[in-house]
N, C-alpha and C. Protein backbone atom coordinates (compact mmCIF):
# COMPACT_ATOMS: atom_id res chain seq x y z
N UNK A 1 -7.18 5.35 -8.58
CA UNK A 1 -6.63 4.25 -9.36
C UNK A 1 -5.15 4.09 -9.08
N UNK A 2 -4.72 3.05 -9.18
CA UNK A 2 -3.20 2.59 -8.81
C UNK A 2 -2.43 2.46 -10.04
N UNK A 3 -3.63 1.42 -10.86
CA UNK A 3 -2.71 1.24 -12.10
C UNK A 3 -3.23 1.39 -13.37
N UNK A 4 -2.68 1.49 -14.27
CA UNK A 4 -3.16 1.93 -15.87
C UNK A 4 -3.80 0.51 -16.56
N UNK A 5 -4.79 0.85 -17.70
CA UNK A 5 -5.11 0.07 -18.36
C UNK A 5 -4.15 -0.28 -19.44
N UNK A 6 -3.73 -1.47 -20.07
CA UNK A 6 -3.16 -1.77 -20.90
C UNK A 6 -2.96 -2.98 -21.05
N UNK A 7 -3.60 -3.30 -22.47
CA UNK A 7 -3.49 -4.61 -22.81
C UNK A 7 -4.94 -5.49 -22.47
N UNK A 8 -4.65 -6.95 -22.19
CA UNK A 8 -5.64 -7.55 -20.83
C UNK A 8 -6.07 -6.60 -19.81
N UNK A 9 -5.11 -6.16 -18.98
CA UNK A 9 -5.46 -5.82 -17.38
C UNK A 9 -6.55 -4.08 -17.84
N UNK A 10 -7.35 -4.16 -17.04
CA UNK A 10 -8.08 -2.87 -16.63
C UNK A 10 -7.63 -1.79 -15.93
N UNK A 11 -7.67 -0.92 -15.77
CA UNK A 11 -7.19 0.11 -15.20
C UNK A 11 -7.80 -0.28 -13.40
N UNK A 12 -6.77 -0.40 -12.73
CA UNK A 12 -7.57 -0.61 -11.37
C UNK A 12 -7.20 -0.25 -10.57
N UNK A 13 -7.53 0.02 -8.83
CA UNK A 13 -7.10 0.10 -7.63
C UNK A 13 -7.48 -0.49 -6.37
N UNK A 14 -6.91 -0.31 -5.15
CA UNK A 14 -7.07 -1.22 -4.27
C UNK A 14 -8.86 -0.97 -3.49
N UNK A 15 -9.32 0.00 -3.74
CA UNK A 15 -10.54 0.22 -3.61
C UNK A 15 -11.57 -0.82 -3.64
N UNK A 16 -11.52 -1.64 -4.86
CA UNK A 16 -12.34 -2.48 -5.18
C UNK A 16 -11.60 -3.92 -4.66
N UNK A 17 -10.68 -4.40 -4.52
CA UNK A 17 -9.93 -5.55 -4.16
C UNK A 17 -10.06 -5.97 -2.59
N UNK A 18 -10.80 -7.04 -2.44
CA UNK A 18 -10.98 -7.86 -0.99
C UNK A 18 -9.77 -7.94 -0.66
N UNK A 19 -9.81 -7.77 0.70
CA UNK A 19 -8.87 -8.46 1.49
C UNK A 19 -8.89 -9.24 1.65
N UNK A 20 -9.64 -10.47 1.98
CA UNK A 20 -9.33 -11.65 1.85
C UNK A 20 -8.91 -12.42 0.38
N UNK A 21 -9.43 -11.69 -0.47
CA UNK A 21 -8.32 -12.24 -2.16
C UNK A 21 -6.95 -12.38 -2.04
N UNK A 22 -5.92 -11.43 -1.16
CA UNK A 22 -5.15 -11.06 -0.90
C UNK A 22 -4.83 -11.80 -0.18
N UNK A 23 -5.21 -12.51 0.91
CA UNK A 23 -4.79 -13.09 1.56
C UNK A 23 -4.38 -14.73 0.82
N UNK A 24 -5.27 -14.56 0.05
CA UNK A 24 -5.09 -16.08 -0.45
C UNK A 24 -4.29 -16.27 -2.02
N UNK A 25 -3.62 -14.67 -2.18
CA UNK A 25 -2.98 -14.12 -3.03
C UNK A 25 -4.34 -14.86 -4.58
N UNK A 26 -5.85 -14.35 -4.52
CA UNK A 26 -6.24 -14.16 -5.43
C UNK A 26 -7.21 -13.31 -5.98
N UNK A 27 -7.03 -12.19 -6.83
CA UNK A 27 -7.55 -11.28 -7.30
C UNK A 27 -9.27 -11.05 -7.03
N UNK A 28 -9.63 -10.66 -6.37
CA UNK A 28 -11.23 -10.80 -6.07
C UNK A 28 -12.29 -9.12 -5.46
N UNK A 29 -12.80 -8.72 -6.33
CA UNK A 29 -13.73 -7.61 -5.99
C UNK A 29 -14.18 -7.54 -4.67
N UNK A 30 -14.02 -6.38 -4.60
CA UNK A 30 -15.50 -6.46 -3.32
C UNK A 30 -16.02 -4.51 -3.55
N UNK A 31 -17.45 -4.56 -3.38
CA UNK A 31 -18.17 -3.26 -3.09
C UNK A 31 -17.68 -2.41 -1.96
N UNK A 32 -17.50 -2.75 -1.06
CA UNK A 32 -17.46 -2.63 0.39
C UNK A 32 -15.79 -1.63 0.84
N UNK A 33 -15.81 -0.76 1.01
CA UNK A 33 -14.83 -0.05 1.16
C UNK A 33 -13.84 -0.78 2.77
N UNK A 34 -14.81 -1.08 3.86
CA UNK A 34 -14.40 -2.13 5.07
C UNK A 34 -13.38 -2.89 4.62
N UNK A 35 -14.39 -4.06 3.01
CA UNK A 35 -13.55 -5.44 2.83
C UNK A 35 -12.45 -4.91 1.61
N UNK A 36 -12.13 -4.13 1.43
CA UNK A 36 -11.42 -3.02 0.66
C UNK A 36 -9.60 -3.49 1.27
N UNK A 37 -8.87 -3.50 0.21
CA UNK A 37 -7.40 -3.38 0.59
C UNK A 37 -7.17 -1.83 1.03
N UNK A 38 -7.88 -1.35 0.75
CA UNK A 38 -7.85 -0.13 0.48
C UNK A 38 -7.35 0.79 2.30
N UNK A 39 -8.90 -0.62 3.02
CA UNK A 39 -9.01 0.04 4.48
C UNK A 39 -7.30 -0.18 5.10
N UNK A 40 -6.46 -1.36 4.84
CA UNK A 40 -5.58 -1.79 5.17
C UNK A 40 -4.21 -0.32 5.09
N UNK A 41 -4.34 -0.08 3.99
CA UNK A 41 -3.62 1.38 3.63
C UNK A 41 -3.87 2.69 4.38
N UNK A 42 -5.38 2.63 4.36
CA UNK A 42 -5.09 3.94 4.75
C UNK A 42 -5.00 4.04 6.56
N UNK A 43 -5.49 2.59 7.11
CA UNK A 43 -5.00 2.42 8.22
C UNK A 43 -3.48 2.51 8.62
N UNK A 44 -2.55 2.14 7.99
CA UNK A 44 -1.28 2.02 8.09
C UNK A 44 -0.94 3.54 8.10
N UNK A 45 -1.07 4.18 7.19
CA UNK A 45 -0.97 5.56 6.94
C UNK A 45 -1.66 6.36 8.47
N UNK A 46 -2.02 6.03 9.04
CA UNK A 46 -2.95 6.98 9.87
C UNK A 46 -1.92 6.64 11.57
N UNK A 47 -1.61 5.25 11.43
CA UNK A 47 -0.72 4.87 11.99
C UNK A 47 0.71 5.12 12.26
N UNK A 48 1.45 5.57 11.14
CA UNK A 48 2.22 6.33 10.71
C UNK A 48 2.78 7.84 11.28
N UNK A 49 1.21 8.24 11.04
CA UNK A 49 0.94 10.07 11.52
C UNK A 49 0.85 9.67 13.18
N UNK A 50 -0.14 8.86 13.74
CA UNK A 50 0.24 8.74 14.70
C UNK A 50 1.47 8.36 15.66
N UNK A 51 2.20 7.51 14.86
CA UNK A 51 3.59 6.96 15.79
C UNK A 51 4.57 8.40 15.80
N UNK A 52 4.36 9.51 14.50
CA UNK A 52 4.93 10.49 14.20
C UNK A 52 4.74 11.09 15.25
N UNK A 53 3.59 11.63 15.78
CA UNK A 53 2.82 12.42 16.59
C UNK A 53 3.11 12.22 17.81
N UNK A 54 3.65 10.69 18.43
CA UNK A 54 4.14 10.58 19.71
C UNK A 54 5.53 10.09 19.84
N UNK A 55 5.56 10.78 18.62
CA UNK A 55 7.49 9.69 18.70
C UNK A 55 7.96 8.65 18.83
N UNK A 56 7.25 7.79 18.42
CA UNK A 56 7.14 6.51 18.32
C UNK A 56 8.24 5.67 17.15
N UNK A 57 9.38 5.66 17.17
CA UNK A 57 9.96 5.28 16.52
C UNK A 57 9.37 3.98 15.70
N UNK A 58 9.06 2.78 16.86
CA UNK A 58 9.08 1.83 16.44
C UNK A 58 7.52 1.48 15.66
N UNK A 59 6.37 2.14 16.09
CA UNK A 59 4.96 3.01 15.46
C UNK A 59 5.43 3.09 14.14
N UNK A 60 5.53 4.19 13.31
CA UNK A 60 6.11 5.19 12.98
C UNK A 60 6.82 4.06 11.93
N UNK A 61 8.37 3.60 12.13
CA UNK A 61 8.75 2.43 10.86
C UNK A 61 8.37 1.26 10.73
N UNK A 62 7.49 0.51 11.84
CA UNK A 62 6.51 -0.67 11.71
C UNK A 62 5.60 -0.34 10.76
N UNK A 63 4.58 0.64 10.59
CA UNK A 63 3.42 0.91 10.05
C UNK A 63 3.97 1.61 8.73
N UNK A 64 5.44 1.87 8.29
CA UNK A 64 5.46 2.25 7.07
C UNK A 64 6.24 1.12 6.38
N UNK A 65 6.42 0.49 7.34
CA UNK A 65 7.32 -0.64 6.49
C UNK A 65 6.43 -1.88 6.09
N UNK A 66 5.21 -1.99 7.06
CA UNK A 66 3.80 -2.68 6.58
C UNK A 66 3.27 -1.86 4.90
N UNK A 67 3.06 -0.17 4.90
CA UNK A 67 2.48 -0.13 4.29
C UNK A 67 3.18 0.28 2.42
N UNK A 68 4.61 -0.34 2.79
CA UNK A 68 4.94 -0.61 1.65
C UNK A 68 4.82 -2.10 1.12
N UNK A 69 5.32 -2.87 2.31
CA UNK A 69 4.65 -4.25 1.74
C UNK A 69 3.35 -4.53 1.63
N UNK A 70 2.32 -3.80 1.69
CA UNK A 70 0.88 -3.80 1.55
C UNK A 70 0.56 -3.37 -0.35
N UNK A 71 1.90 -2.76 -0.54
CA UNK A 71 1.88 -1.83 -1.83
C UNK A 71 2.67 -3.07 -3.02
N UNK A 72 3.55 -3.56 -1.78
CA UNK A 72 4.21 -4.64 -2.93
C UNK A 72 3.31 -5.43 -3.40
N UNK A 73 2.54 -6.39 -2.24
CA UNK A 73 1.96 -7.67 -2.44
C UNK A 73 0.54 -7.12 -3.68
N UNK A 74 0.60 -5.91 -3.45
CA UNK A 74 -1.15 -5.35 -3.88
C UNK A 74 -0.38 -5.34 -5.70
N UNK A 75 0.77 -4.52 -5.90
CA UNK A 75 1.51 -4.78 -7.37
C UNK A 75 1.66 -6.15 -7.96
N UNK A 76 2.37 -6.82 -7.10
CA UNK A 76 2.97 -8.39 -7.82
C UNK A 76 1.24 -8.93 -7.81
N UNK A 77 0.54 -8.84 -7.23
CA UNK A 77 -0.57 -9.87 -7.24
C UNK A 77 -1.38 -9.15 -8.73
N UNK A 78 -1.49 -8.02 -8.81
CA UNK A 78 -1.99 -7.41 -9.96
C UNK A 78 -1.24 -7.79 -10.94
N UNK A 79 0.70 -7.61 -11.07
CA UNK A 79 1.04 -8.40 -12.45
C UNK A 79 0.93 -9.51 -12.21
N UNK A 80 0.59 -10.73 -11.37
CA UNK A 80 0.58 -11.89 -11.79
C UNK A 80 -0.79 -12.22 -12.65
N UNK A 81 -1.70 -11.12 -11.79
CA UNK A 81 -2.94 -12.04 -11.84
C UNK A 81 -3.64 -11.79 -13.61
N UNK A 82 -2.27 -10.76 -13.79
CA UNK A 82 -2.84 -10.30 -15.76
C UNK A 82 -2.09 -11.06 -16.79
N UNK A 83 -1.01 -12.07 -16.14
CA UNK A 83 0.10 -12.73 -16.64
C UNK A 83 -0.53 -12.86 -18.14
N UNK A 84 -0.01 -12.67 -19.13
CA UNK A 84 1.44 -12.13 -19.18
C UNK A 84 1.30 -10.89 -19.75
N UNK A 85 0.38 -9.87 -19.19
CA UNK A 85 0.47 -8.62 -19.32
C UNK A 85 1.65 -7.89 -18.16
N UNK A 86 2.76 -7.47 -18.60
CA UNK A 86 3.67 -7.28 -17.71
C UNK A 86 3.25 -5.64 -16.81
N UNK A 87 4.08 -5.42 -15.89
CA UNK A 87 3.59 -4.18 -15.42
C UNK A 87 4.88 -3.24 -15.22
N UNK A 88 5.54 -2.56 -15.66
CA UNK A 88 6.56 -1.80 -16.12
C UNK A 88 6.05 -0.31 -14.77
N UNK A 89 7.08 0.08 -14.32
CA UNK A 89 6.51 1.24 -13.35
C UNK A 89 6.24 2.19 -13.72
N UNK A 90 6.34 2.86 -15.53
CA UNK A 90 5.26 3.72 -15.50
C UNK A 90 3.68 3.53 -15.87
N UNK A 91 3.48 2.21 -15.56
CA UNK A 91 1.70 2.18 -15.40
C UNK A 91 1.48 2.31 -14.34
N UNK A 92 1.98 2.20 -13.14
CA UNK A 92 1.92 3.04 -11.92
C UNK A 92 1.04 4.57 -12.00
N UNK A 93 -0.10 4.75 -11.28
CA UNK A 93 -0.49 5.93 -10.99
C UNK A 93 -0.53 6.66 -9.77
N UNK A 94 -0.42 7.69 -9.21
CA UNK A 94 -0.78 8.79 -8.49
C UNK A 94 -0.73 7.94 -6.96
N UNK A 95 -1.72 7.15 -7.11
CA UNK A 95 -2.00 6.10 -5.74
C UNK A 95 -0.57 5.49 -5.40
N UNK A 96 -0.41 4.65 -6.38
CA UNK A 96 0.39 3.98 -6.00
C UNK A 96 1.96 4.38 -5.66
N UNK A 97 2.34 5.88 -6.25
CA UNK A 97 3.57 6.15 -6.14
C UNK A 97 3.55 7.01 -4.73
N UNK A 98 2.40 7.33 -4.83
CA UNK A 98 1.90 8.10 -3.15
C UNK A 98 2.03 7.15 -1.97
N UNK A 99 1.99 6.02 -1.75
CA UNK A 99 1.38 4.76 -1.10
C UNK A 99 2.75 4.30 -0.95
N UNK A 100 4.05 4.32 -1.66
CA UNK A 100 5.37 3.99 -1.87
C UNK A 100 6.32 5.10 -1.64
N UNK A 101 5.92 6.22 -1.80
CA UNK A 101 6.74 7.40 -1.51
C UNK A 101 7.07 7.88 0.31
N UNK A 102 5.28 7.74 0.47
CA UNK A 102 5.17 8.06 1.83
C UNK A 102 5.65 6.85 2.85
N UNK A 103 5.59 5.73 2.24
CA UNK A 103 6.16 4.58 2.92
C UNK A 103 7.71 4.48 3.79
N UNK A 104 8.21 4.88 2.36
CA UNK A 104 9.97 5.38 1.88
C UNK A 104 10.31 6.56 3.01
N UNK A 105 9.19 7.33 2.81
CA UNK A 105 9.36 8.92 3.50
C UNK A 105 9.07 8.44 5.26
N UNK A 106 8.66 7.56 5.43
CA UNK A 106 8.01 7.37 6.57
C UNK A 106 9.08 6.44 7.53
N UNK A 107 9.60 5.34 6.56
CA UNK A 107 10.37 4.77 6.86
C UNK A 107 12.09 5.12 7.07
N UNK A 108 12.43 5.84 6.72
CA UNK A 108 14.08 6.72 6.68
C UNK A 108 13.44 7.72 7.62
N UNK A 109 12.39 8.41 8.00
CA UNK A 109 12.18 9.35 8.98
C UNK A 109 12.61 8.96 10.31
N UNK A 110 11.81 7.81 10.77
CA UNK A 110 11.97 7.07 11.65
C UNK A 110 12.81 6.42 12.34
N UNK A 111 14.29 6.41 11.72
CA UNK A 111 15.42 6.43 11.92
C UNK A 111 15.97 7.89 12.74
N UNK A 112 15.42 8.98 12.24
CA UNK A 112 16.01 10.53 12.29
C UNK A 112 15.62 11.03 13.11
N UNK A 113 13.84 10.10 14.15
CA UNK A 113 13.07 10.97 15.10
C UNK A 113 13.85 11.17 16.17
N UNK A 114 13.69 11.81 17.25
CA UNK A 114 14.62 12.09 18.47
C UNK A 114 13.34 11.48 19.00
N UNK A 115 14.51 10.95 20.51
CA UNK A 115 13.66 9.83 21.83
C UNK A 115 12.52 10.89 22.26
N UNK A 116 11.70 10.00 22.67
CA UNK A 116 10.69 10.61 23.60
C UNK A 116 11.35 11.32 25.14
N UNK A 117 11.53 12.28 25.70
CA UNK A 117 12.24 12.62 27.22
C UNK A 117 11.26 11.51 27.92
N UNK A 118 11.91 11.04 28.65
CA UNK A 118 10.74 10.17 29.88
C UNK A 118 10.31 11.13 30.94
């Protein structure tokens, strides 16, 4: 789960949320872990470890700087879509500060990696 129940909004995470809802910035289920925002994340993340893994500077802060804006758009679309249930950052859970931390962590790294030797 990403975010807390309170109020209107349900306790939810990107698990259940289409990607294509997202795209059309509107809130929409899906079963399917594939049509999942979810796959979008943990792709970025895997991306990440990999650009890490070959020194990939530009790997490496592309794919964390995606997968914080993957974290933004996935927040603002959740407080809009409960309007006017506001979303204050400690309804933030576990997911989501993980998903923003490692982003942060991923992104200032990537600055610090040393070149690949040719």
């Amino acid at each position: 789960m990403w975010v807390s129940a309170r109020g209107r909004r349900p306790s939810s995470g990107i698990r259940h949320t289409a990607i294509s809802g997202l795209l059309h910035w509107h809130y929409s289920f899906t079963g399917s872990f594939t049509l999942s925002f979810a796959l979008i994340v943990v792709a970025c993340g895997a991306l990440v470890f990999v650009g890490a893994v070959f020194a990939s500077r530009l790997v490496a802060g592309l794919f964390s700087l995606l997968a914080l804006a993957a974290a933004g758009i996935w927040i603002g679309l959740n407080a809009t879509h409960y309007n006017p249930t506001n979303l204050p950052y400690s309804d933030l859970r576990l997911g989501a500060w993980l998903v923003i931390g490692g982003g942060v962590v991923g992104l200032i790294s990537s600055f610090f990696m040393r070149r690949r030797a040719h």
